[in-house]
C-alpha atoms as a PDB file:
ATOM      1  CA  UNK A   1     -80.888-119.000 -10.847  1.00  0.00           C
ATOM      2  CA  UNK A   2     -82.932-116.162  -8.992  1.00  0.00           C
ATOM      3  CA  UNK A   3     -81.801-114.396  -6.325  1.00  0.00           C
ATOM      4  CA  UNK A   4     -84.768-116.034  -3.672  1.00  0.00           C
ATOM      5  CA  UNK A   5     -82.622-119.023  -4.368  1.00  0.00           C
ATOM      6  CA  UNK A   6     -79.495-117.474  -4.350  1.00  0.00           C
ATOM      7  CA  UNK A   7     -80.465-116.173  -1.035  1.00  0.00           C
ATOM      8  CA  UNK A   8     -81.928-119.208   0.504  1.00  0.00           C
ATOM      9  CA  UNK A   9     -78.770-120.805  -0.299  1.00  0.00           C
ATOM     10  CA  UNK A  10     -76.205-118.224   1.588  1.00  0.00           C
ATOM     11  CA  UNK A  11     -78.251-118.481   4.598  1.00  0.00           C
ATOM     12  CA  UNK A  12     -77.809-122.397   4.636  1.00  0.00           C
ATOM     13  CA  UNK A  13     -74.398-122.100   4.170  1.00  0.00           C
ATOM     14  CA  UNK A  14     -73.668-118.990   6.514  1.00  0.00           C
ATOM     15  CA  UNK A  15     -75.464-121.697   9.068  1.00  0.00           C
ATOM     16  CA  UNK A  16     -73.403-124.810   8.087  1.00  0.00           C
ATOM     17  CA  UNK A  17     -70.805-122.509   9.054  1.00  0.00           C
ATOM     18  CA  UNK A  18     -71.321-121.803  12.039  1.00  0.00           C
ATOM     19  CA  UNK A  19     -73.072-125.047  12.944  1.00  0.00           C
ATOM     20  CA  UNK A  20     -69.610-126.557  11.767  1.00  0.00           C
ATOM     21  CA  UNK A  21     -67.294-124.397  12.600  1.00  0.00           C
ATOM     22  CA  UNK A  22     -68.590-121.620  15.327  1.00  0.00           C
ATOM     23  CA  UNK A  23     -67.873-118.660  12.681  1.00  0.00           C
ATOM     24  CA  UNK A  24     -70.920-116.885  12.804  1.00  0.00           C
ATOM     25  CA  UNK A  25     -71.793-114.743   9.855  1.00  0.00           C
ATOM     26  CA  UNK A  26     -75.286-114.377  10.223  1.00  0.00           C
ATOM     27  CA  UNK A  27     -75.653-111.453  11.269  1.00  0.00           C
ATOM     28  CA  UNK A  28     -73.296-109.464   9.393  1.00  0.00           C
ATOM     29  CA  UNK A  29     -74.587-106.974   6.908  1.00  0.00           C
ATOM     30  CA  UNK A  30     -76.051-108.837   3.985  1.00  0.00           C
ATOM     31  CA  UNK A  31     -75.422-107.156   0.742  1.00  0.00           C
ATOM     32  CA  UNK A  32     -71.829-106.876   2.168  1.00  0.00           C
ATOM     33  CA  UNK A  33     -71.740-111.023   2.456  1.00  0.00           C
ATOM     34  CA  UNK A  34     -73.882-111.608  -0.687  1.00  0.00           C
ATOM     35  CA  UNK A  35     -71.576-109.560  -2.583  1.00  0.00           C
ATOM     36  CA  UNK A  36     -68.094-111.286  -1.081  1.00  0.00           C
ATOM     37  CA  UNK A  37     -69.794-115.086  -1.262  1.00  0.00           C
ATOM     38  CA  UNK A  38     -70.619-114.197  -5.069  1.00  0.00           C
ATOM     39  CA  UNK A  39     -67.498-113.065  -6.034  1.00  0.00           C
ATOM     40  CA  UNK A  40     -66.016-116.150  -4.030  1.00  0.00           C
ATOM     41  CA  UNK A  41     -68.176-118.624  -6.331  1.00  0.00           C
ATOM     42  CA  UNK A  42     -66.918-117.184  -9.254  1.00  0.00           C
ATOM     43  CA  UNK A  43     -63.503-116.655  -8.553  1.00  0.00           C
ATOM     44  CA  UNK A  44     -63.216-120.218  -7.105  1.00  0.00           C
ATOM     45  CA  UNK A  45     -64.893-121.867  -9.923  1.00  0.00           C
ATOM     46  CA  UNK A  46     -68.315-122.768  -7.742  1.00  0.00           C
ATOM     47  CA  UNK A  47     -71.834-123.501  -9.907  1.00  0.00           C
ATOM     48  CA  UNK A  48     -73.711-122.526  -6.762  1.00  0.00           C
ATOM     49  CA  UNK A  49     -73.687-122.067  -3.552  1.00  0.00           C
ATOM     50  CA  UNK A  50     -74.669-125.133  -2.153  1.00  0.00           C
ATOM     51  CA  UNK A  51     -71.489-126.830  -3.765  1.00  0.00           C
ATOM     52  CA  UNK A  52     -69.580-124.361  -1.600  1.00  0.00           C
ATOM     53  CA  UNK A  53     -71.495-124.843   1.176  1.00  0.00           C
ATOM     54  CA  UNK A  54     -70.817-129.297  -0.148  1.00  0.00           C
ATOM     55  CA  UNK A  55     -67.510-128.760   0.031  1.00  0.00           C
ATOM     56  CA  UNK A  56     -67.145-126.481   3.127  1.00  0.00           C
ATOM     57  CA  UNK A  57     -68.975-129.165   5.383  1.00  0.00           C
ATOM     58  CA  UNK A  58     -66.417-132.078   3.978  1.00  0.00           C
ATOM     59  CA  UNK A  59     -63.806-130.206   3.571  1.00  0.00           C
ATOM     60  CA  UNK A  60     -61.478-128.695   6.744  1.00  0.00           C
ATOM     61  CA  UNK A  61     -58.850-126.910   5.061  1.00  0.00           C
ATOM     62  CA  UNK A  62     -61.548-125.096   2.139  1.00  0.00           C
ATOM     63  CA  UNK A  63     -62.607-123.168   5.772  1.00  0.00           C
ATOM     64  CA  UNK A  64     -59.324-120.452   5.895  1.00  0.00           C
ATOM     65  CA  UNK A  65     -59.946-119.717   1.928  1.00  0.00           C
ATOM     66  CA  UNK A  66     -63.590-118.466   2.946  1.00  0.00           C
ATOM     67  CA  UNK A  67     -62.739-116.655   5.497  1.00  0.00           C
ATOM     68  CA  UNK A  68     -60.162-115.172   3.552  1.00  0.00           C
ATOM     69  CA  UNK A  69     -63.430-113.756   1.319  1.00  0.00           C
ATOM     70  CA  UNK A  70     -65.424-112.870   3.984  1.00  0.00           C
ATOM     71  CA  UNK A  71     -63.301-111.106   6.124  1.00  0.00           C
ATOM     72  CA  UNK A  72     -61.781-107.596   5.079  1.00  0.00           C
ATOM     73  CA  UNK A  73     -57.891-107.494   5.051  1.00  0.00           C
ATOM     74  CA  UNK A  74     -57.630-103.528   4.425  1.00  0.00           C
ATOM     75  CA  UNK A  75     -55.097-101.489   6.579  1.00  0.00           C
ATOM     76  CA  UNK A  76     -52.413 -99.365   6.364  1.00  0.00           C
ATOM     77  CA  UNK A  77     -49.970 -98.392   9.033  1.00  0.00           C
ATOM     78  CA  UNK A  78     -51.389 -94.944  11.034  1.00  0.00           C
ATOM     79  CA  UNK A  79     -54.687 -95.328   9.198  1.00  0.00           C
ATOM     80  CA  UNK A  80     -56.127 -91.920   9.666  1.00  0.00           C
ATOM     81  CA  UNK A  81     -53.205 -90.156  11.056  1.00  0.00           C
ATOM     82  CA  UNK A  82     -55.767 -87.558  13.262  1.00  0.00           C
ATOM     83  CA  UNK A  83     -56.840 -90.961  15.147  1.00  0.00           C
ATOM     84  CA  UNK A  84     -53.656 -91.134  16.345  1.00  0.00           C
ATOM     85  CA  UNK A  85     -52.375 -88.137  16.755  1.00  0.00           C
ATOM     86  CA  UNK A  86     -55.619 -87.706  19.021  1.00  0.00           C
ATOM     87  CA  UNK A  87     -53.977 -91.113  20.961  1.00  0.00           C
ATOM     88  CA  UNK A  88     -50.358 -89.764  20.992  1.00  0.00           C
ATOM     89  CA  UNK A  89     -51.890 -86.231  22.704  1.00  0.00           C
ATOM     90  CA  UNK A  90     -55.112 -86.900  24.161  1.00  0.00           C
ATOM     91  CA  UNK A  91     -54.853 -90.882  25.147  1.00  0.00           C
ATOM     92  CA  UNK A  92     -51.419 -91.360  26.279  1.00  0.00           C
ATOM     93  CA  UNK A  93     -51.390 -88.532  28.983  1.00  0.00           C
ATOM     94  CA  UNK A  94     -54.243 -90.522  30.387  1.00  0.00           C
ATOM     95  CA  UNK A  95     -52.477 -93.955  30.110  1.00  0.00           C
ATOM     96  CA  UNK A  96     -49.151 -92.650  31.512  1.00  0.00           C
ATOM     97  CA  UNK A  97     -51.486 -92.705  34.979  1.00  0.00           C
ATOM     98  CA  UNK A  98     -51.288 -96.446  34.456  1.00  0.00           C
ATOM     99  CA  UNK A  99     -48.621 -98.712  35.977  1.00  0.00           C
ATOM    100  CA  UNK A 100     -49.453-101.131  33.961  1.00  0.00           C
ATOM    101  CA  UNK A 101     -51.432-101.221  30.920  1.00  0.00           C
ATOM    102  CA  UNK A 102     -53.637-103.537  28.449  1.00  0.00           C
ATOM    103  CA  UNK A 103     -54.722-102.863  25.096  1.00  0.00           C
ATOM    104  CA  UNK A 104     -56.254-104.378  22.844  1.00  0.00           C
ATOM    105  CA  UNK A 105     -56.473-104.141  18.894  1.00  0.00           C
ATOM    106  CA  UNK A 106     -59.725-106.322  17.819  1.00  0.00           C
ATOM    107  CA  UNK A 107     -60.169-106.976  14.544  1.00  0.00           C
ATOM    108  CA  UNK A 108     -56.385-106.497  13.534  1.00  0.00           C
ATOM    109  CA  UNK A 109     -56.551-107.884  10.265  1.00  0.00           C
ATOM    110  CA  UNK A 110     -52.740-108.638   9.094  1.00  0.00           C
ATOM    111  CA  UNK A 111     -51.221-106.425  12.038  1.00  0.00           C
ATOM    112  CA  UNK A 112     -51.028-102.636  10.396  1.00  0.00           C
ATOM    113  CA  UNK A 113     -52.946-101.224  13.109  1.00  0.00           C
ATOM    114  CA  UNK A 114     -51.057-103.494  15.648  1.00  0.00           C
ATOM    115  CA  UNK A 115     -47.441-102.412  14.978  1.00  0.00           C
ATOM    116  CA  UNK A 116     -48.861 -98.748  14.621  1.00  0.00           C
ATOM    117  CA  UNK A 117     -49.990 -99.035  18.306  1.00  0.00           C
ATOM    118  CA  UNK A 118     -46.483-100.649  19.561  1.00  0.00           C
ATOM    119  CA  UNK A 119     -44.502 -98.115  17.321  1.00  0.00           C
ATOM    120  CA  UNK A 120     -46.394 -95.167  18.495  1.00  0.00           C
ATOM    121  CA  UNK A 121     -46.293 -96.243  22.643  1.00  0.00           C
ATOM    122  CA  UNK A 122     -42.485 -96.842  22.119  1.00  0.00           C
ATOM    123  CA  UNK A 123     -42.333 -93.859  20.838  1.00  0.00           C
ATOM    124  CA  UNK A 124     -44.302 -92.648  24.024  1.00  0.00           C
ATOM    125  CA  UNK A 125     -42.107 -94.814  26.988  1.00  0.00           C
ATOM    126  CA  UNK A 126     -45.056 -96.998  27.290  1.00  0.00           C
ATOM    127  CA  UNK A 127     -44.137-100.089  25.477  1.00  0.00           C
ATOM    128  CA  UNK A 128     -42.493-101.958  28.495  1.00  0.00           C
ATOM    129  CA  UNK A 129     -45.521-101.247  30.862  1.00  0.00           C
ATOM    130  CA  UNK A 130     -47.861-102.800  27.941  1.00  0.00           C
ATOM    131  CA  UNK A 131     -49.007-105.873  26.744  1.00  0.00           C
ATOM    132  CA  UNK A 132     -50.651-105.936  23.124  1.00  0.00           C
ATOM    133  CA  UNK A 133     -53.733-107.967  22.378  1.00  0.00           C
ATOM    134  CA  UNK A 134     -54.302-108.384  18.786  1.00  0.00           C
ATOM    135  CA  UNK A 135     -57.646-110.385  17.880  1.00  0.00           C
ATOM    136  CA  UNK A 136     -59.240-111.436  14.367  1.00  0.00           C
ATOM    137  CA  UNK A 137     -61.538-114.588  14.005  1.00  0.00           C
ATOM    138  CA  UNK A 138     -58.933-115.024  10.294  1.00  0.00           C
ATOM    139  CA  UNK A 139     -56.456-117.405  11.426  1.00  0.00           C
ATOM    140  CA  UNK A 140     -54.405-116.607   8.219  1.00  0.00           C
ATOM    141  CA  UNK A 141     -54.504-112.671   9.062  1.00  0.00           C
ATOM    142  CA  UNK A 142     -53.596-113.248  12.324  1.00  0.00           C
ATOM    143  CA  UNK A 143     -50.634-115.218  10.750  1.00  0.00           C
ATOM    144  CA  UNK A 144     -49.421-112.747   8.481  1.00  0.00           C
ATOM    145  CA  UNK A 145     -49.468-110.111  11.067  1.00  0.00           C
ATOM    146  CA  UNK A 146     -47.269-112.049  13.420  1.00  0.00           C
ATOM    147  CA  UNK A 147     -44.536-111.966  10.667  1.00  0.00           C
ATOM    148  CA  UNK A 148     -44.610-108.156   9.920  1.00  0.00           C
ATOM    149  CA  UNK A 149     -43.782-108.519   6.329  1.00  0.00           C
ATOM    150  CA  UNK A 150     -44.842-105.507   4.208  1.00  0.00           C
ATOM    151  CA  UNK A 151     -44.828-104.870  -0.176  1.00  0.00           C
ATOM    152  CA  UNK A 152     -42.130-102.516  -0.364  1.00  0.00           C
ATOM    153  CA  UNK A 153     -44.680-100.293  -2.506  1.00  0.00           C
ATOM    154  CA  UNK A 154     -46.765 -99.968   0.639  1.00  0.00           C
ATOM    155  CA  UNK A 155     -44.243 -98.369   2.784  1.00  0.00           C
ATOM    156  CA  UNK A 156     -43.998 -94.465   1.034  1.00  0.00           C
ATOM    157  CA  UNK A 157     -47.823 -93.993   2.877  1.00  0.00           C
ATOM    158  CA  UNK A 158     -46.758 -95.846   6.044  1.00  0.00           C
ATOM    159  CA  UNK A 159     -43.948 -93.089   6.445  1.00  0.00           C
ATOM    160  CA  UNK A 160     -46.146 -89.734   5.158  1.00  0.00           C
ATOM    161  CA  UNK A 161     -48.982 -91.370   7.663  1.00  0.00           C
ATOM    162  CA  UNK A 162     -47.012 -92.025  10.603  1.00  0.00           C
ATOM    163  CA  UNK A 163     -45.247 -88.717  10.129  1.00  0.00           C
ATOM    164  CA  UNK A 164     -48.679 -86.762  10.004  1.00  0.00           C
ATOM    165  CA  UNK A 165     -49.517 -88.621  13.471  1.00  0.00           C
ATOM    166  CA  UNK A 166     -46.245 -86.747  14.996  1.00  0.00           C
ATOM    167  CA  UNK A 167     -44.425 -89.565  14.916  1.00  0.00           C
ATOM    168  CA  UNK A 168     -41.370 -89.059  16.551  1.00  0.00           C
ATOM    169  CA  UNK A 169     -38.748 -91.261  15.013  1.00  0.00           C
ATOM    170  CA  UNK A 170     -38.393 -92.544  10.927  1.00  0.00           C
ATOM    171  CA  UNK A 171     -40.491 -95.354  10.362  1.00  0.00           C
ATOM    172  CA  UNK A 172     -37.435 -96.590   9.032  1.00  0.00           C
ATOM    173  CA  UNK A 173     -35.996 -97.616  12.219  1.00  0.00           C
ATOM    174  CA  UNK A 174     -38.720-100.166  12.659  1.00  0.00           C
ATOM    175  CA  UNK A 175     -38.012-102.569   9.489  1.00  0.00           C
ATOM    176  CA  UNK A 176     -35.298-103.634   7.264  1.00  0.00           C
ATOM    177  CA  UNK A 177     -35.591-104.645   3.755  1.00  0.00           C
ATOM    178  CA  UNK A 178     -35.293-107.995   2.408  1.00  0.00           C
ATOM    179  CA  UNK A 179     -37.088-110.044  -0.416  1.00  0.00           C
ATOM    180  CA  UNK A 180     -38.993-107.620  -2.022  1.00  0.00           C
ATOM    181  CA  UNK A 181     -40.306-106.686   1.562  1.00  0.00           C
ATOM    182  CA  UNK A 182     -40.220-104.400   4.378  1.00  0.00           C
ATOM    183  CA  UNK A 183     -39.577-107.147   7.686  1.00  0.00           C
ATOM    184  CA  UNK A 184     -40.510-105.412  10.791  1.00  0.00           C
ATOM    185  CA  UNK A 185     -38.349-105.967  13.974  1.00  0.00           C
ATOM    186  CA  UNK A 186     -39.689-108.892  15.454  1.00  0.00           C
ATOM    187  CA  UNK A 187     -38.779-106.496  18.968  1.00  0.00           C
ATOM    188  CA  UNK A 188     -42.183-105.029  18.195  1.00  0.00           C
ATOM    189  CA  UNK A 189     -44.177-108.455  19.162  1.00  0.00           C
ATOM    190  CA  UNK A 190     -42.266-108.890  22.506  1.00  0.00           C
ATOM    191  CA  UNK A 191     -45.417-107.992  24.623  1.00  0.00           C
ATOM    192  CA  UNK A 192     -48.042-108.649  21.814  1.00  0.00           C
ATOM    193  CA  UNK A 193     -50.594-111.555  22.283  1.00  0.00           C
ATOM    194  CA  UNK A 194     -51.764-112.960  18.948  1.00  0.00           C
ATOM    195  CA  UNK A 195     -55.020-114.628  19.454  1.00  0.00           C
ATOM    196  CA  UNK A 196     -58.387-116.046  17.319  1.00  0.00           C
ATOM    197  CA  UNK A 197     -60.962-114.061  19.088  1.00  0.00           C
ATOM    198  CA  UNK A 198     -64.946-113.180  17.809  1.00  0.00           C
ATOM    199  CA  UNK A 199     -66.585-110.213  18.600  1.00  0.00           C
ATOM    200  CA  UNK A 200     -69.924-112.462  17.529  1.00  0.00           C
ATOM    201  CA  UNK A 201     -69.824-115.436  19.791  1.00  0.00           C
ATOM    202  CA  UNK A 202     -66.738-114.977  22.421  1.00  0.00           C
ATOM    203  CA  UNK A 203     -66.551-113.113  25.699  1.00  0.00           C
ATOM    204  CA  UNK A 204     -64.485-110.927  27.423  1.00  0.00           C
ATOM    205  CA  UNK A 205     -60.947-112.138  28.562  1.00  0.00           C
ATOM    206  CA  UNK A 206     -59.598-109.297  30.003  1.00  0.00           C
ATOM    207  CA  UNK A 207     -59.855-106.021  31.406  1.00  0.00           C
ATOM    208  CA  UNK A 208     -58.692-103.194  29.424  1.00  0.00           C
ATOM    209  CA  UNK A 209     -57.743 -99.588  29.459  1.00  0.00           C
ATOM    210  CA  UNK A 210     -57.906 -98.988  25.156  1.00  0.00           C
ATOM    211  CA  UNK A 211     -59.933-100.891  22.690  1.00  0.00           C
ATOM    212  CA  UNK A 212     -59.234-100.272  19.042  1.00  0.00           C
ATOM    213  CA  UNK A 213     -61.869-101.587  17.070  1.00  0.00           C
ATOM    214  CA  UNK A 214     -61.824 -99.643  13.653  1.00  0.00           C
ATOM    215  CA  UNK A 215     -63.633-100.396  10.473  1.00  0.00           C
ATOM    216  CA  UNK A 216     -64.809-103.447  12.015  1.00  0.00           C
ATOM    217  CA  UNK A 217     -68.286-102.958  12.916  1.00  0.00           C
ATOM    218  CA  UNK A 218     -69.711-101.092   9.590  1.00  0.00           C
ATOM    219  CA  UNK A 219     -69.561-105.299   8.283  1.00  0.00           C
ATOM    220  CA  UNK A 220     -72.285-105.823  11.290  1.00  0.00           C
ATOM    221  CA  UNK A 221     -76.195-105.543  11.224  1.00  0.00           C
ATOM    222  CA  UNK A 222     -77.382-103.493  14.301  1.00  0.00           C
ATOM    223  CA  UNK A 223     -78.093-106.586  16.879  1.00  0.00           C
ATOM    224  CA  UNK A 224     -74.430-107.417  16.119  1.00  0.00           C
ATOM    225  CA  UNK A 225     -72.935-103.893  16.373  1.00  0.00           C
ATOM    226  CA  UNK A 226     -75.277-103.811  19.971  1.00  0.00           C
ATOM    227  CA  UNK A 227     -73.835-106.758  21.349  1.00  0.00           C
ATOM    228  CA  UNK A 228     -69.991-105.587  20.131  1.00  0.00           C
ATOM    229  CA  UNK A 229     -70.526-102.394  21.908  1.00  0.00           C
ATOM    230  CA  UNK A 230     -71.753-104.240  25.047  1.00  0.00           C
ATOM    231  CA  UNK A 231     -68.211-106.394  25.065  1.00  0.00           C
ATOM    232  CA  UNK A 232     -66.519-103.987  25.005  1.00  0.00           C
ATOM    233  CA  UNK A 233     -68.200-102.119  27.667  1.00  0.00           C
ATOM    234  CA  UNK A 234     -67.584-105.057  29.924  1.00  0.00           C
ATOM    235  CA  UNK A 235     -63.985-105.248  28.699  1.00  0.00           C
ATOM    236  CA  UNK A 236     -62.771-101.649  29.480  1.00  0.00           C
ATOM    237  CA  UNK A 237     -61.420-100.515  32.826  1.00  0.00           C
ATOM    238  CA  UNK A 238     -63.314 -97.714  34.858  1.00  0.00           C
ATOM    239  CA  UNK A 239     -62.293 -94.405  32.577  1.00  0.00           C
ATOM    240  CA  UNK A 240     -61.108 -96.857  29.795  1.00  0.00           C
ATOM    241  CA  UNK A 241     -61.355 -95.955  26.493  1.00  0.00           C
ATOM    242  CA  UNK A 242     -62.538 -96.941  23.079  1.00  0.00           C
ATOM    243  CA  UNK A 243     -61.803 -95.879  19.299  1.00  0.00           C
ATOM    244  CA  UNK A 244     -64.051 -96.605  16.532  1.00  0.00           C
ATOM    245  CA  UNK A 245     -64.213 -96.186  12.457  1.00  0.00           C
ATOM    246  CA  UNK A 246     -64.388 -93.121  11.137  1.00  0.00           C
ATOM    247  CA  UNK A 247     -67.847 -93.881   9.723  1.00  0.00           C
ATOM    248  CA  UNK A 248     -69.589 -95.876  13.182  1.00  0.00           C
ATOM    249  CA  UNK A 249     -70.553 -94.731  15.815  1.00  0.00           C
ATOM    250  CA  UNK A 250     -71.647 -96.087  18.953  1.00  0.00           C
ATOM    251  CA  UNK A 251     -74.757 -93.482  19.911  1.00  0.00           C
ATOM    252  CA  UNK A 252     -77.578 -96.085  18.613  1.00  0.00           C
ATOM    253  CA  UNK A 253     -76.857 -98.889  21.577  1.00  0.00           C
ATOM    254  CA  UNK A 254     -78.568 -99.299  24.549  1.00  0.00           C
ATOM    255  CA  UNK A 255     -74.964 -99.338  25.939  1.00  0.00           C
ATOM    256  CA  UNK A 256     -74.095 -95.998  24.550  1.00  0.00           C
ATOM    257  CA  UNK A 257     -75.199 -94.370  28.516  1.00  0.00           C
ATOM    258  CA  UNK A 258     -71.592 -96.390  29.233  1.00  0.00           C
ATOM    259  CA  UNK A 259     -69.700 -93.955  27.445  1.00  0.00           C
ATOM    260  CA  UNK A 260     -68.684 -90.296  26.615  1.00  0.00           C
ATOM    261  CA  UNK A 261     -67.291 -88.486  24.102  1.00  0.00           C
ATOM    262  CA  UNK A 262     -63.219 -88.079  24.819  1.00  0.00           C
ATOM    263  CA  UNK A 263     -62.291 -86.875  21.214  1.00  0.00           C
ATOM    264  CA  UNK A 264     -65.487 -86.619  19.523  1.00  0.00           C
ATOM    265  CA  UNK A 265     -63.696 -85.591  16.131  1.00  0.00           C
ATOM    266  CA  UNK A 266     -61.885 -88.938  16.293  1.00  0.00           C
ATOM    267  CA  UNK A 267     -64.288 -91.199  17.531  1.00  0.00           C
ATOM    268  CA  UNK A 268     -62.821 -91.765  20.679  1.00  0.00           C
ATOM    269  CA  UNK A 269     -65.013 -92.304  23.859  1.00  0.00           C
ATOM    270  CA  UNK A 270     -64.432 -93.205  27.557  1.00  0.00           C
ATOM    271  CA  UNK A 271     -66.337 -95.415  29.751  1.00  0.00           C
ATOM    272  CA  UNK A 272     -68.368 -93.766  32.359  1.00  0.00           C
ATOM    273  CA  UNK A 273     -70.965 -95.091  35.243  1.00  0.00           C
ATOM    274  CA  UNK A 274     -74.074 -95.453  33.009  1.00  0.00           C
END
């Protein structure tokens, strides 16, 4: 089959997608998606992409397994350790301000970046004023992260990350072992908010005064990344702040007069008046 076909084929099935379910793909980088959809037909056992996009339309459950390929589950607990070390000394002197705060984790995948956030801000006295919203359109992902199970083989670079973000406790305090896995205490999800969310087609739902939103937005094609940037815009607080991926950036938008560098090395920037 060529690959005009092949190509005419994932754009009718990234639209019976979101014409059947409102998960809208079609804007996301394409040789990212081409490359995840082929290895989905051939893993799954698919002649071509029209059968997948056959049994996607007639089939409910098949939706969940291809999300499962199109989203990216990757995290690790203090991903980047100078992102937040930059939050523990730069960020949370500005959020102690606060008497109350929001924050919110989009894109949380299976909850790595999530339970670094609560971890850290306990660490920090904040974690009573605070109330955790953790967003991902992967209903399985979201899922996983609310039970905080970890591979036991995962948790030596949890500890030497969370250590190199000045972490001021043992990451062992936070889990207990059991099955193979590392359980986290189900105490760090008292003020989280697990929730389906899209940064493609929702809106805002609540003001903010952090947005984490790493490794996210490199999947997006520039329209996408544009209209990301402006929800969050609209989602911050006055003086609220936003982190990014180590490798995005936020300087291309026509939103980007909304915001100034606060730790430039770490991709960190606060809203301003634009």
């Amino acid at each position: 089959m060529s690959d005009s076909v092949d190509d005419i084929e994932i754009r009718l099935l990234l639209e019976a997608l979101y014409q059947r379910y409102h998960y809208d793909f079609r804007s996301y980088a394409q040789a990212s998606i081409r490359r995840r959809l082929r290895q989905a037909r051939q893993q799954l056992g698919f002649a071509t992409f029209s059968a997948m996009q056959e049994r996607l339309l007639h089939d409910e459950s098949f939706l969940q397994t291809m999300l499962g390929y199109l989203t990216v589950q990757v995290s690790e607990f203090f991903r980047d350790p100078g992102y937040f070390r930059a939050i523990r000394e730069q960020v949370i002197p500005r959020l102690r301000t606060y008497p109350s705060l929001k924050i919110w984790i989009a894109g949380c995948s299976t909850g790595e970046e999530l339970y670094s956030f609560v971890i850290l801000f306990r660490e920090e006295g904040l974690e009573d004023r605070t109330i955790f919203y953790a967003t991902d359109i992967n209903q399985d992902a979201l899922d996983a992260a609310a039970r905080g199970i970890y591979a036991l083989d995962r948790i030596r670079g949890f500890t030497e990350n969370h250590r190199q973000s000045g972490g001021k406790s043992s990451l062992s305090d936070y889990y207990t072992t059991a099955y193979g896995g590392a359980v986290f205490d189900k105490s760090l999800r008292e003020r989280v908010v697990f929730s389906d969310h899209s940064l493609v087609t929702d809106a805002v739902f609540a003001e903010m005064q952090l947005i984490s939103c790493r490794n996210v937005m490199i999947y997006f094609d520039r329209d996408l990344q544009d209209r990301a940037i402006g929800l969050f815009r609209d989602s911050l607080a006055h003086g609220g702040l936003l982190g990014l991926g180590s490798k995005e950036s936020l300087r291309f938008s026509r939103h980007s007069a909304a915001f100034a560098d606060f730790v430039r090395t770490e991709k960190l920037y606060q809203k301003v008046d634009a």
